[in-house]
Protein backbone atom coordinates (compact mmCIF):
# COMPACT_ATOMS: atom_id res chain seq x y z
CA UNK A 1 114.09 103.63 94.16
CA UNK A 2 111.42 106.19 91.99
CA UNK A 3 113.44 108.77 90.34
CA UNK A 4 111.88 111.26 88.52
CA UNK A 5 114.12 113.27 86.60
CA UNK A 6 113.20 116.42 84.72
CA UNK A 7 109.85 115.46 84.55
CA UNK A 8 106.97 117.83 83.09
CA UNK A 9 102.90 117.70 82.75
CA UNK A 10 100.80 120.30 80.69
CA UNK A 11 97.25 120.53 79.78
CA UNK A 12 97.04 122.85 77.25
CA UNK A 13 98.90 126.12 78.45
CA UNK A 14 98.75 125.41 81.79
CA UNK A 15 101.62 123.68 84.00
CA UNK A 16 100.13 120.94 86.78
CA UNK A 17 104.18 119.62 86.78
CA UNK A 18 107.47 121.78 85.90
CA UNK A 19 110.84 120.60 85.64
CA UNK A 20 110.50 118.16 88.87
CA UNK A 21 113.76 115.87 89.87
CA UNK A 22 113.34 113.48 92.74
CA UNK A 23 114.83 110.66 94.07
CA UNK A 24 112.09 108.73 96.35
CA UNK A 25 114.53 105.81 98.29
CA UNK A 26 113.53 102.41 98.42
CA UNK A 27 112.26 100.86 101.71
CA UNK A 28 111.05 104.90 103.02
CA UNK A 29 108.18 106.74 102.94
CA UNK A 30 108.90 109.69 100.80
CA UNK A 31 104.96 112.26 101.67
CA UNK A 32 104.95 114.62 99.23
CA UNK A 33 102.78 117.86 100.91
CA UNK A 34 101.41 121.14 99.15
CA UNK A 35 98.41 123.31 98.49
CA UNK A 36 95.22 122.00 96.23
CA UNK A 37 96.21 121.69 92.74
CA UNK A 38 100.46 122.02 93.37
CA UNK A 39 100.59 119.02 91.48
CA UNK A 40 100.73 116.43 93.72
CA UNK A 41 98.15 113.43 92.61
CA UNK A 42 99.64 114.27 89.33
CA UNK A 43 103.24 113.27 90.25
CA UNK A 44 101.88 110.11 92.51
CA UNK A 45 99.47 109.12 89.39
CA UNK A 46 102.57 109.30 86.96
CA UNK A 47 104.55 106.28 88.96
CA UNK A 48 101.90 103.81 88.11
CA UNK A 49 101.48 105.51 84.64
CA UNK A 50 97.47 106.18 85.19
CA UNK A 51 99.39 109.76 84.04
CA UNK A 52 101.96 110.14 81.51
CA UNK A 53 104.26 113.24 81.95
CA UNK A 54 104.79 115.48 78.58
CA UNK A 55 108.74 115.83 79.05
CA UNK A 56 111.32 113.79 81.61
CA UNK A 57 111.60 110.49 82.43
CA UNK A 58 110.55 108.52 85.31
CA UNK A 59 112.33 105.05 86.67
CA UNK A 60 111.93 102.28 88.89
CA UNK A 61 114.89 100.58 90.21
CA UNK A 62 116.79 102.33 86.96
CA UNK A 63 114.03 100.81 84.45
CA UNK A 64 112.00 103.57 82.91
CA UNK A 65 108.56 102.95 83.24
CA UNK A 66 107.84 104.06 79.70
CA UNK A 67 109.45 100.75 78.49
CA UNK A 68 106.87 98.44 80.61
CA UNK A 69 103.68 97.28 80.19
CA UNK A 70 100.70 99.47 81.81
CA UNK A 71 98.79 96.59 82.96
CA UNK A 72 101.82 94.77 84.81
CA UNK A 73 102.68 97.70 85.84
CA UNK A 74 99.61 98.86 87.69
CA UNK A 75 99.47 94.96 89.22
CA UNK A 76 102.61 95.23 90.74
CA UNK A 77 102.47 98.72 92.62
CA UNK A 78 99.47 99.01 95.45
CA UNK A 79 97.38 102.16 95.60
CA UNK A 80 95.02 103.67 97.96
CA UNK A 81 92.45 106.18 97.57
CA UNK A 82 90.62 108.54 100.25
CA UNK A 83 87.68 107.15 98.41
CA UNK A 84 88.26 103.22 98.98
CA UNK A 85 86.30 102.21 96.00
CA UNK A 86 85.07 98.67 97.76
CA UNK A 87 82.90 96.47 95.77
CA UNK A 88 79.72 96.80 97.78
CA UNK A 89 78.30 93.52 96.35
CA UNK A 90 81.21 91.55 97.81
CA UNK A 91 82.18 90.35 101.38
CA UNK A 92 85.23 92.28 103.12
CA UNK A 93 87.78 88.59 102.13
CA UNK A 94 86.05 88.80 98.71
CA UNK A 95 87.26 92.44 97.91
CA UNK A 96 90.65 91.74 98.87
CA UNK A 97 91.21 88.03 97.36
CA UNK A 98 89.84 89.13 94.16
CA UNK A 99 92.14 91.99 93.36
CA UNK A 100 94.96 89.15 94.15
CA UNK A 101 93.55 86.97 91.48
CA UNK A 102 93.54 89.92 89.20
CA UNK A 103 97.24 90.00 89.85
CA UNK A 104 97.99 86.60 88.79
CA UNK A 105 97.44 84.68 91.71
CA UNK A 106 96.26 81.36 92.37
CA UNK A 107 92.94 80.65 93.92
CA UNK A 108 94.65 79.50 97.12
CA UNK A 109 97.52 82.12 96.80
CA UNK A 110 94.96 85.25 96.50
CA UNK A 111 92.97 83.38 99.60
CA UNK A 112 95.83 82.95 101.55
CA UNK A 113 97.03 86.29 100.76
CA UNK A 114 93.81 88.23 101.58
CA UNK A 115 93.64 86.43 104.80
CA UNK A 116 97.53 87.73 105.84
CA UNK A 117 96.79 91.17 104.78
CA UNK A 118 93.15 91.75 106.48
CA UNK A 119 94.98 90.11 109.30
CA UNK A 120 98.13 92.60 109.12
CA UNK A 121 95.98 95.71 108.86
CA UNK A 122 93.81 94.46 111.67
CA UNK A 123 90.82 93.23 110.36
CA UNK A 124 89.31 90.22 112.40
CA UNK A 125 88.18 87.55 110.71
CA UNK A 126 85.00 87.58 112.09
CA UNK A 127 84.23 90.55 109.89
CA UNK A 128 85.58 88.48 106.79
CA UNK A 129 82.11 87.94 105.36
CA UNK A 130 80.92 91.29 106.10
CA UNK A 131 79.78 93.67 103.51
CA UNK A 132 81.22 97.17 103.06
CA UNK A 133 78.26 98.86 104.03
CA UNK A 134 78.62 97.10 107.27
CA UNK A 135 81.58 98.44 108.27
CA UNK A 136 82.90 101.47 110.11
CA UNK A 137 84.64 104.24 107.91
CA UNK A 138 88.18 103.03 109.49
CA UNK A 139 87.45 99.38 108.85
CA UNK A 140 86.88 100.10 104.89
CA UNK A 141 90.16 102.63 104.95
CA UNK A 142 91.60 99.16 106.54
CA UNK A 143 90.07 97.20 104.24
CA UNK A 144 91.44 99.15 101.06
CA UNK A 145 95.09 98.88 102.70
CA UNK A 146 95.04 94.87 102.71
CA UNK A 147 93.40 94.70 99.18
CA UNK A 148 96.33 97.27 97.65
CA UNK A 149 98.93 94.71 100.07
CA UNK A 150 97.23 91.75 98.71
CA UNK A 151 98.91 92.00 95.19
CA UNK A 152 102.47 91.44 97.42
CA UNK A 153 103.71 94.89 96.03
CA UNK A 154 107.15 97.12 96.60
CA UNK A 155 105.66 100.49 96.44
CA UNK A 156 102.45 101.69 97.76
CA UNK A 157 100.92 104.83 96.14
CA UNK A 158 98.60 106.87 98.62
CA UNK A 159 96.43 109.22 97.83
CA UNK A 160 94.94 111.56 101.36
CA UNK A 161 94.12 107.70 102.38
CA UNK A 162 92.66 108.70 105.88
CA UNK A 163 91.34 112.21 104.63
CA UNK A 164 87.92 110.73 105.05
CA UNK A 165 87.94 109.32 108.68
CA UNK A 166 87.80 111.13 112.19
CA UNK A 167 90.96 112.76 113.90
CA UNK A 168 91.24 109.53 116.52
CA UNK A 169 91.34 106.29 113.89
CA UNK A 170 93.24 109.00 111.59
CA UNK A 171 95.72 108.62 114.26
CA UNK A 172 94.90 104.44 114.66
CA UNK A 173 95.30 104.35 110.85
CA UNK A 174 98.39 106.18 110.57
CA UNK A 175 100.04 104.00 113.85
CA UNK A 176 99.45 101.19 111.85
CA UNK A 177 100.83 102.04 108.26
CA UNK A 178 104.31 102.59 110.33
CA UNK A 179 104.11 99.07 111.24
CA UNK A 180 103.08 97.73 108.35
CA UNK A 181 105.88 99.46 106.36
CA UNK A 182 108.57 98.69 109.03
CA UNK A 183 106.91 94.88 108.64
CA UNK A 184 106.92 95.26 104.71
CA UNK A 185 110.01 97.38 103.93
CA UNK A 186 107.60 98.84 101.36
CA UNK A 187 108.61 101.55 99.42
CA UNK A 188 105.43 104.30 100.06
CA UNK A 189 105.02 107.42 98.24
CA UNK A 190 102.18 109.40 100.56
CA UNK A 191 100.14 112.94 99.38
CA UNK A 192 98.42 114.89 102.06
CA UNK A 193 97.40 118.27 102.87
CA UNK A 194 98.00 117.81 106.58
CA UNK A 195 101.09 119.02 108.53
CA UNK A 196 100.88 116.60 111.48
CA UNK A 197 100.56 113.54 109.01
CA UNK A 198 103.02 114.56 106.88
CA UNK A 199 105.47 115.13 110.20
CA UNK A 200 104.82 111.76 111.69
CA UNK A 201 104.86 109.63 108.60
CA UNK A 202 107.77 110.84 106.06
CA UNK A 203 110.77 109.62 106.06
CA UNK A 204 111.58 111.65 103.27
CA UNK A 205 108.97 115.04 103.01
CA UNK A 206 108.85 116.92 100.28
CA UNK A 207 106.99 120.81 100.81
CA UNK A 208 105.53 121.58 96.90
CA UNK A 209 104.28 124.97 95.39
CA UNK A 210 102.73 125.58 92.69
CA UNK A 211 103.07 123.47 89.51
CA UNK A 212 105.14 121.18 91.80
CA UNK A 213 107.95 123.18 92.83
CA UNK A 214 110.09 121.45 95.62
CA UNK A 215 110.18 124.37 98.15
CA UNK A 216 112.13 122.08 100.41
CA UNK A 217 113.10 118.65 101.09
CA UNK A 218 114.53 116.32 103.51
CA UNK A 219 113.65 114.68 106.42
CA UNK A 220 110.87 116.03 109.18
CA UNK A 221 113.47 117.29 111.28
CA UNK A 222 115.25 118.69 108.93
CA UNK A 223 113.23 120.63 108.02
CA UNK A 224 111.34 121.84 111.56
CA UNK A 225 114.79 122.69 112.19
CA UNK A 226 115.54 124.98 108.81
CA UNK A 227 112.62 125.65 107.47
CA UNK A 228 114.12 126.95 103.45
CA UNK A 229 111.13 129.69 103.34
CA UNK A 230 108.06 131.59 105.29
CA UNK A 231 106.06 129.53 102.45
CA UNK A 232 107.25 125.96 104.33
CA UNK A 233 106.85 127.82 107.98
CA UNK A 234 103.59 128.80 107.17
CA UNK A 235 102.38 125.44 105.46
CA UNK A 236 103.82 123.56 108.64
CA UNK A 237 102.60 125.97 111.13
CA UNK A 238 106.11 126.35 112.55
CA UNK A 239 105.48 130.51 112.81
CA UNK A 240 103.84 129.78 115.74
């Protein structure tokens, strides 16, 4: 389990995280959903600590992350970007088997790892030696999946990770995280801007405002059902 408890992040006078408690369960996909700048990268960034809050505390499985090491840290939770970041100069099984060496893996662990997880996320092997630039916008999106699952992680960070692809593998892409997770019993924590995402994917969804105020929370139908405000009608379209 993530709990954040209390947990605050300033720059300067200004407020990207107030007074935000959270319990994100183990084994779900908790998608936390808002407007631009309500805070929500911030709050994803602070699990891995690539972002340290400036009051609260945050835990994993009741250890506060404060009290372990950045690096480890960061090796043991996977994260995925809109913006897969790929190594252009190295082959699709290269990009993935190297981040699992980075981890701590053997040679023949990091191998054997990359080739489960390209398989898992559906990557043939025939495009194994393949070069990013060679692939379609879904394959990278793929890609980036099975090099963040290559590390053999409990929680997956995921930042708009199929913002940048069309509606149709959107859909593909999002079909296939819900196997993966039901395959992994990973623990996902999931930002997006997009109602229909957010309503097929969370197990858990949180609805944010400004400075990443929890407007509402609970699960998809939940929520459809008792929407707490016209602010979570409106930002799931349910006035219609």
């Amino acid at each position: 389990m993530i709990s954040f408890r209390s947990v605050s992040k300033s720059y300067a006078a200004d407020h990207a995280v107030k007074d935000f408690t959270l319990d994100m369960p183990a084994g779900k996909i908790t998608v936390l959903m808002g407007l631009s700048g309500s805070g929500k990268t911030t709050l994803l960034r602070m699990v891995n600590k690539m972002v340290s809050p400036s009051e609260g505390h945050i835990s994993i499985d009741g250890v506060d992350v404060r009290e372990q090491d950045s690096v480890t840290l960061r090796r043991s939770i996977g994260y995925v970007l809109q913006e897969v970041g790929l190594l252009p100069h190295k082959s699709v099984f290269e990009n993935v088997a190297l981040i699992a060496r980075i981890s701590g893996q053997s040679s023949a662990e990091a191998s054997s790892n990359a080739q489960e997880m390209l398989e898992l996320v559906g990557i043939d092997q025939s495009l194994f030696d393949r070069y990013p630039s060679e692939l379609s916008g879904g394959q990278q999106q793929r890609v980036g999946v099975a090099r963040a699952l290559a590390i053999k992680p409990k929680i997956l960070l995921m930042d708009e990770p199929f913002g940048a692809v069309d509606p149709i593998v959107r859909e593909e892409l999002q079909d296939e995280l819900l196997r993966i997770q039901r395959t992994l019993a990973l623990t996902i924590v999931l930002v997006t801007h997009d109602r229909y995402e957010a309503l097929k994917l969370a197990d858990q969804l949180v609805i944010l405002s400004k400075e990443a105020q929890i407007e509402q929370s609970g699960s998809p139908a939940e929520i459809k059902q008792r929407p707490s405000n016209k602010f979570v009608s409106k930002l799931l379209g349910l006035e219609r």
